[in-house]
N, C-alpha and C. Protein backbone atom coordinates (compact mmCIF):
# COMPACT_ATOMS: atom_id res chain seq x y z
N UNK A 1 -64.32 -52.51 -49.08
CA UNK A 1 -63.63 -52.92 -47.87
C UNK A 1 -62.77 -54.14 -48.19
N UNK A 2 -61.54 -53.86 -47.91
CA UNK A 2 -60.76 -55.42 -48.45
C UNK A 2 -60.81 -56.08 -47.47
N UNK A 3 -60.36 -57.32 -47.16
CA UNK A 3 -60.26 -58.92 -46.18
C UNK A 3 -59.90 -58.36 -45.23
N UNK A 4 -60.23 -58.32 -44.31
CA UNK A 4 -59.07 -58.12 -42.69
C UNK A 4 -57.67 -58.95 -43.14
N UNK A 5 -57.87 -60.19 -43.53
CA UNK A 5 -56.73 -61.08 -43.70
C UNK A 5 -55.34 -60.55 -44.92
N UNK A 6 -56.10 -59.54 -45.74
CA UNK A 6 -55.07 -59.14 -45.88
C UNK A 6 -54.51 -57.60 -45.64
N UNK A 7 -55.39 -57.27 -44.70
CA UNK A 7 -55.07 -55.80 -43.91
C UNK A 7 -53.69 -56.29 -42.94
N UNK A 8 -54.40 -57.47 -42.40
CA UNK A 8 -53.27 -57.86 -41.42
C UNK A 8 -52.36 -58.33 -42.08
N UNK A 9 -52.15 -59.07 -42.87
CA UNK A 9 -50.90 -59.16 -43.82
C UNK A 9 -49.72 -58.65 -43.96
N UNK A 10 -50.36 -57.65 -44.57
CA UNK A 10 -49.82 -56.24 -44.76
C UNK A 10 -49.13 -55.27 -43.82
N UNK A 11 -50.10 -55.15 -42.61
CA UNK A 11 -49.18 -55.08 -41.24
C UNK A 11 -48.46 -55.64 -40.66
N UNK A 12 -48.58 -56.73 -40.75
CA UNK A 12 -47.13 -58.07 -40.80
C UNK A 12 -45.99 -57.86 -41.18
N UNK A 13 -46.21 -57.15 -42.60
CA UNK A 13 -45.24 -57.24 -43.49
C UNK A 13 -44.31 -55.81 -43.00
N UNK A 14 -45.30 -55.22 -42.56
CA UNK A 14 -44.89 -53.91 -42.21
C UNK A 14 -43.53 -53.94 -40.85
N UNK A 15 -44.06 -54.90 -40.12
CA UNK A 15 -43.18 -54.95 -38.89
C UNK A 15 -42.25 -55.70 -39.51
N UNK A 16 -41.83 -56.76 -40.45
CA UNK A 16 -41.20 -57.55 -40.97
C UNK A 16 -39.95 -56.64 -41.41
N UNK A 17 -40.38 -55.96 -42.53
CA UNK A 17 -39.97 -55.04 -43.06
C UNK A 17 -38.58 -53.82 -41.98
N UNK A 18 -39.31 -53.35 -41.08
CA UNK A 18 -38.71 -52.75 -39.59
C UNK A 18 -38.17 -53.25 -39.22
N UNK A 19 -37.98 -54.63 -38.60
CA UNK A 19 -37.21 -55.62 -38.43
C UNK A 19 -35.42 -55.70 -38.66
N UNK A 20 -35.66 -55.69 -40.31
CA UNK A 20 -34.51 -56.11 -40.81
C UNK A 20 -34.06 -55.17 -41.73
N UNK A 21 -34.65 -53.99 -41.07
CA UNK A 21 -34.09 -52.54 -41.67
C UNK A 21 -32.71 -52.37 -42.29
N UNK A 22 -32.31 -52.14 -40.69
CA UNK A 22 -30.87 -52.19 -40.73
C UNK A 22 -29.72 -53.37 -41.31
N UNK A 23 -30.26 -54.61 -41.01
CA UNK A 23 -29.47 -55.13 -41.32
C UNK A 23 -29.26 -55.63 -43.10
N UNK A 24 -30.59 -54.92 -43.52
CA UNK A 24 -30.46 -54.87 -45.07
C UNK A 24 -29.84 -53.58 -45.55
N UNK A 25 -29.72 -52.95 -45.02
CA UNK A 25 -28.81 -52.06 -45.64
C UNK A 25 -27.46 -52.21 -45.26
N UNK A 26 -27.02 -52.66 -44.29
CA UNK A 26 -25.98 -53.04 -44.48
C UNK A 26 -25.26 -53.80 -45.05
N UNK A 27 -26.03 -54.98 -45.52
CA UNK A 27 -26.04 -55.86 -46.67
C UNK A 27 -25.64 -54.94 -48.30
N UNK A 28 -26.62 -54.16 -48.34
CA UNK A 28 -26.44 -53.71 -49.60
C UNK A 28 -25.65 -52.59 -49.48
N UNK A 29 -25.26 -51.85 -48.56
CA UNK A 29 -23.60 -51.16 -48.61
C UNK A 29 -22.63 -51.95 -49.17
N UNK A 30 -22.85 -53.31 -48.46
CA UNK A 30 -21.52 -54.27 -48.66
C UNK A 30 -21.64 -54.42 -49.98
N UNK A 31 -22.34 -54.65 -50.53
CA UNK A 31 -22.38 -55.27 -52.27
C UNK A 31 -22.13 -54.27 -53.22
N UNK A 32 -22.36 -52.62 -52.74
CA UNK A 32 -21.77 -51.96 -53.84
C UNK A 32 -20.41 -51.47 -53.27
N UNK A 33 -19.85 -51.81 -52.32
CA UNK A 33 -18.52 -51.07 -51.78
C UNK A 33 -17.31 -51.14 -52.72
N UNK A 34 -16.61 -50.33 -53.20
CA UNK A 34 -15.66 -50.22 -54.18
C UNK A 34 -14.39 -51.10 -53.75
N UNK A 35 -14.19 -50.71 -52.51
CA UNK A 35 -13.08 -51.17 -51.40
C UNK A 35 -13.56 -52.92 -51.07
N UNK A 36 -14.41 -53.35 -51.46
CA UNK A 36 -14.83 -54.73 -50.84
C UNK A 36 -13.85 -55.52 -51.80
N UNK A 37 -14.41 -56.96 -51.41
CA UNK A 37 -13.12 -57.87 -52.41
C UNK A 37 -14.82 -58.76 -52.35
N UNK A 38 -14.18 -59.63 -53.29
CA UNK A 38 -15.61 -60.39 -54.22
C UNK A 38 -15.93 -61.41 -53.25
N UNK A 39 -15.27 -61.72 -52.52
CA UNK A 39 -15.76 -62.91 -51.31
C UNK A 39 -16.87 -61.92 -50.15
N UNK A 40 -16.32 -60.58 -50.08
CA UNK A 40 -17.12 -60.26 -49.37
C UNK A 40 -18.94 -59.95 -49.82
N UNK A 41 -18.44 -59.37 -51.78
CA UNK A 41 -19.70 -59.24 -52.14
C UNK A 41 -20.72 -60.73 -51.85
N UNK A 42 -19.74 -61.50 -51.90
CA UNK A 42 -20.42 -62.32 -52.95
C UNK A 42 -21.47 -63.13 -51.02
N UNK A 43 -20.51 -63.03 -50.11
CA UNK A 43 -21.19 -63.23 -48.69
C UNK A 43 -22.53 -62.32 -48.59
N UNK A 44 -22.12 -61.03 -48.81
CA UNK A 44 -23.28 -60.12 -48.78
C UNK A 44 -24.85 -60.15 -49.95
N UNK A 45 -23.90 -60.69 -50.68
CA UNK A 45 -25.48 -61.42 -51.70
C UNK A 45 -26.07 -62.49 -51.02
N UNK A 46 -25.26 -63.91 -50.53
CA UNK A 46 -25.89 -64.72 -50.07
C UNK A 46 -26.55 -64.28 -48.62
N UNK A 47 -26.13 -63.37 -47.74
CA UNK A 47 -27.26 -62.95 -46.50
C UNK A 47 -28.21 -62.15 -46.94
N UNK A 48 -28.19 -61.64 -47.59
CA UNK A 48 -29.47 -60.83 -48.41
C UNK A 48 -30.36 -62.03 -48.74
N UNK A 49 -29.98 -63.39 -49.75
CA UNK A 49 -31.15 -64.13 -50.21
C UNK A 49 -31.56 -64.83 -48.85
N UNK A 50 -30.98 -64.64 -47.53
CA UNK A 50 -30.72 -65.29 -46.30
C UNK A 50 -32.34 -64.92 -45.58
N UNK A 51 -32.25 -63.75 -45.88
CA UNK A 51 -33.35 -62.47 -45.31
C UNK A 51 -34.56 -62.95 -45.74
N UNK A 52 -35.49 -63.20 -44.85
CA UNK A 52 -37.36 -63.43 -45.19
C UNK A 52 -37.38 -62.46 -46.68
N UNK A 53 -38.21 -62.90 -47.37
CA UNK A 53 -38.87 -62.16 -48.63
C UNK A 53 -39.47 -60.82 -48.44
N UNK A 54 -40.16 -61.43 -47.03
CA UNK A 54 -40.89 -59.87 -46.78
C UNK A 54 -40.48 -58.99 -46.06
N UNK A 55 -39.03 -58.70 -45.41
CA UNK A 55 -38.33 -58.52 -44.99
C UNK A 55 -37.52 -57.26 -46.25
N UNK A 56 -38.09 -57.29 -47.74
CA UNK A 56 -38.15 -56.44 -48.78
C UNK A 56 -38.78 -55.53 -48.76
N UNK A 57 -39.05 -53.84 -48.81
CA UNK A 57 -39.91 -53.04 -48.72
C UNK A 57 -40.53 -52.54 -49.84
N UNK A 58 -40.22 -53.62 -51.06
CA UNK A 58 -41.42 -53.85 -51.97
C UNK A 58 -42.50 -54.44 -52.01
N UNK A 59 -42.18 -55.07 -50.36
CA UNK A 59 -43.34 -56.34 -50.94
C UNK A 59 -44.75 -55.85 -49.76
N UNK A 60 -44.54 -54.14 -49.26
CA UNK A 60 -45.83 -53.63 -48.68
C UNK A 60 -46.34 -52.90 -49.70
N UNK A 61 -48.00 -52.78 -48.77
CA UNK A 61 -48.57 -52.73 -50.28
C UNK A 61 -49.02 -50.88 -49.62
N UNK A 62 -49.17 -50.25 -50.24
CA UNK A 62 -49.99 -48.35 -49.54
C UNK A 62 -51.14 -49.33 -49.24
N UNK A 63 -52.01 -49.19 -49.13
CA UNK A 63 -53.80 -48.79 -48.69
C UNK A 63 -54.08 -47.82 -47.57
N UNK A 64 -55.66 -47.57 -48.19
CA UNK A 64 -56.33 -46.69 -47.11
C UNK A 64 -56.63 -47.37 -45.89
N UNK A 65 -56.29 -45.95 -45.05
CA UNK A 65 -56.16 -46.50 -43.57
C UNK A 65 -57.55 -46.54 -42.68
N UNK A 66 -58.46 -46.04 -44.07
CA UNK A 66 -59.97 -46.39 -43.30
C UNK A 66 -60.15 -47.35 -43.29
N UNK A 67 -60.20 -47.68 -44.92
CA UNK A 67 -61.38 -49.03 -45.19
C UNK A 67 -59.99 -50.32 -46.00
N UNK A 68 -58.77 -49.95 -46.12
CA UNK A 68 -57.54 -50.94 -46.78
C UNK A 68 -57.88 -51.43 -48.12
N UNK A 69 -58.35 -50.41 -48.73
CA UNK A 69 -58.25 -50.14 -50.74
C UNK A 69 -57.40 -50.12 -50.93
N UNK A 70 -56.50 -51.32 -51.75
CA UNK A 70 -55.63 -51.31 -52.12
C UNK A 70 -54.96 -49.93 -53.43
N UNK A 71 -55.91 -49.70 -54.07
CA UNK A 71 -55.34 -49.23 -55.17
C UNK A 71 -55.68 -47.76 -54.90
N UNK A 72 -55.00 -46.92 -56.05
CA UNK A 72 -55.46 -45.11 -56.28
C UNK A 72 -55.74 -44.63 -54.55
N UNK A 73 -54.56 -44.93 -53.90
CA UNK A 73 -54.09 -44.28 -52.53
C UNK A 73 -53.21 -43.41 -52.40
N UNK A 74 -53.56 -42.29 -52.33
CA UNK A 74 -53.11 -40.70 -52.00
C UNK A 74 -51.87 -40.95 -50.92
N UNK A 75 -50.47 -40.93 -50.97
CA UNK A 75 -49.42 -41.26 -50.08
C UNK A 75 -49.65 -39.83 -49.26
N UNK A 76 -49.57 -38.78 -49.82
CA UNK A 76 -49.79 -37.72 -48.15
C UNK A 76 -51.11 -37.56 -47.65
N UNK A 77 -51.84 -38.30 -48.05
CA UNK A 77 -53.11 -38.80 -47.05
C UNK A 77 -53.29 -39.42 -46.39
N UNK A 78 -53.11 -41.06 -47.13
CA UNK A 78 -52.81 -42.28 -46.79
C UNK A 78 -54.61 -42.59 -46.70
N UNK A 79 -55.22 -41.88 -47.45
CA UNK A 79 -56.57 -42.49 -48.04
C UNK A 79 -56.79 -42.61 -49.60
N UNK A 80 -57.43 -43.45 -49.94
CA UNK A 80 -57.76 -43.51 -51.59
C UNK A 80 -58.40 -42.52 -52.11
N UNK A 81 -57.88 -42.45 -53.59
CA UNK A 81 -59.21 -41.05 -54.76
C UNK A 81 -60.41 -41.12 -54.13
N UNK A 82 -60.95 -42.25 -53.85
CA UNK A 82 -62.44 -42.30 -54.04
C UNK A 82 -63.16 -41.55 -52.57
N UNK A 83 -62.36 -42.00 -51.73
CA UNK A 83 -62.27 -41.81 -50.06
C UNK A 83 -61.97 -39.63 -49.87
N UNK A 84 -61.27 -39.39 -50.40
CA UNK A 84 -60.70 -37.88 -50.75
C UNK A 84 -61.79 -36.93 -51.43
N UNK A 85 -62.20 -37.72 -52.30
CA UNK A 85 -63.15 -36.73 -53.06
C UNK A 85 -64.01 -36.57 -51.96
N UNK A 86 -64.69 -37.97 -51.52
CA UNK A 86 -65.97 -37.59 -50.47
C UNK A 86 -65.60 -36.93 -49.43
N UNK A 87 -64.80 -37.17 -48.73
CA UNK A 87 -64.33 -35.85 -47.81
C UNK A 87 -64.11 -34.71 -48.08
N UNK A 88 -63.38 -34.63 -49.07
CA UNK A 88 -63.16 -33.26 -49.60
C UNK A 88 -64.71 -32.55 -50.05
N UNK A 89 -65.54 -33.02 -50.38
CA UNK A 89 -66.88 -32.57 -50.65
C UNK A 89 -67.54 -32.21 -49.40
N UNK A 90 -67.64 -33.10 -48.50
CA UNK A 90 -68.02 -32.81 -47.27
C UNK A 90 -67.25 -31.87 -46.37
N UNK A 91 -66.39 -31.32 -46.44
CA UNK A 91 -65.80 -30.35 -46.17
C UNK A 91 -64.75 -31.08 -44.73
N UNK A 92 -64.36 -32.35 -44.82
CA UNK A 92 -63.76 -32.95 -43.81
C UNK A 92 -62.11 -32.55 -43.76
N UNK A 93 -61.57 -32.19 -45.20
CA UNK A 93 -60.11 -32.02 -45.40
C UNK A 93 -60.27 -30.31 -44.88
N UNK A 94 -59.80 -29.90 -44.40
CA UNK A 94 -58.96 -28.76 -43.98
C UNK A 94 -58.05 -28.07 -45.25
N UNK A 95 -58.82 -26.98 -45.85
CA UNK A 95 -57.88 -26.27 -46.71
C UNK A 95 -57.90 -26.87 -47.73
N UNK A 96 -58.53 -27.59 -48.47
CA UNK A 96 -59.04 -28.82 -49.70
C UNK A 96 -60.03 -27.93 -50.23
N UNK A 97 -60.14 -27.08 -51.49
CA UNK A 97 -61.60 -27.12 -51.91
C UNK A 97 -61.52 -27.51 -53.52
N UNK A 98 -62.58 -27.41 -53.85
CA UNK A 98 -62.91 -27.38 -55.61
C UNK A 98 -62.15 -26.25 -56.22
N UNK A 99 -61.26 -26.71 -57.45
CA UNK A 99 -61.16 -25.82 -58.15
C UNK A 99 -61.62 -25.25 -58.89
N UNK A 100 -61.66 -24.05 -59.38
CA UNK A 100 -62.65 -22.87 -60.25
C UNK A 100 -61.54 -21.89 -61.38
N UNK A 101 -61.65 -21.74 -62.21
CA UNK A 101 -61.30 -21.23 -62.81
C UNK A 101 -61.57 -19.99 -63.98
């Protein structure tokens, strides 16, 4: 079970992130635009470093949405290996079984 403190974090980061969606991509349109002139890149670099850090959608982390394991988290689950197997054993996944060969 990881920290609440950094479950919530993380969900922080998440709304952070949503936030300034849009206006980071518009940022980074501007900086590769062929048609731009270098004052404009060079504006569009400085509102980008302008932008909160976490306001980056590198800086969320996956975890499981049971218990917030950071690591070996299944993205079309959105639970960890360890979390998957036991369900999947228990017959909780739908259409999941052991393979046989």
């Amino acid at each position: 079970m990881a920290k609440k403190s950094k479950i919530a974090r993380n969900e922080q980061r998440k709304v952070v992130v949503e936030r300034y969606a849009a206006k980071r991509l518009e940022l980074k349109k501007a900086l590769v635009d062929p048609n731009g002139t270098d004052e404009s890149r060079e504006a569009a670099r400085i509102g980008l470093q302008k932008l909160p850090r976490n306001a980056s959608p590198v800086r969320v982390r996956s975890r499981d949405a049971v218990d917030g394991r950071p690591r070996g988290v299944l993205t079309k689950y959105g639970i960890s290996r360890v979390r998957f197997r036991d369900m999947a054993h228990r017959g909780e996944l739908p259409g999941i079984t052991k393979s046989s060969w």
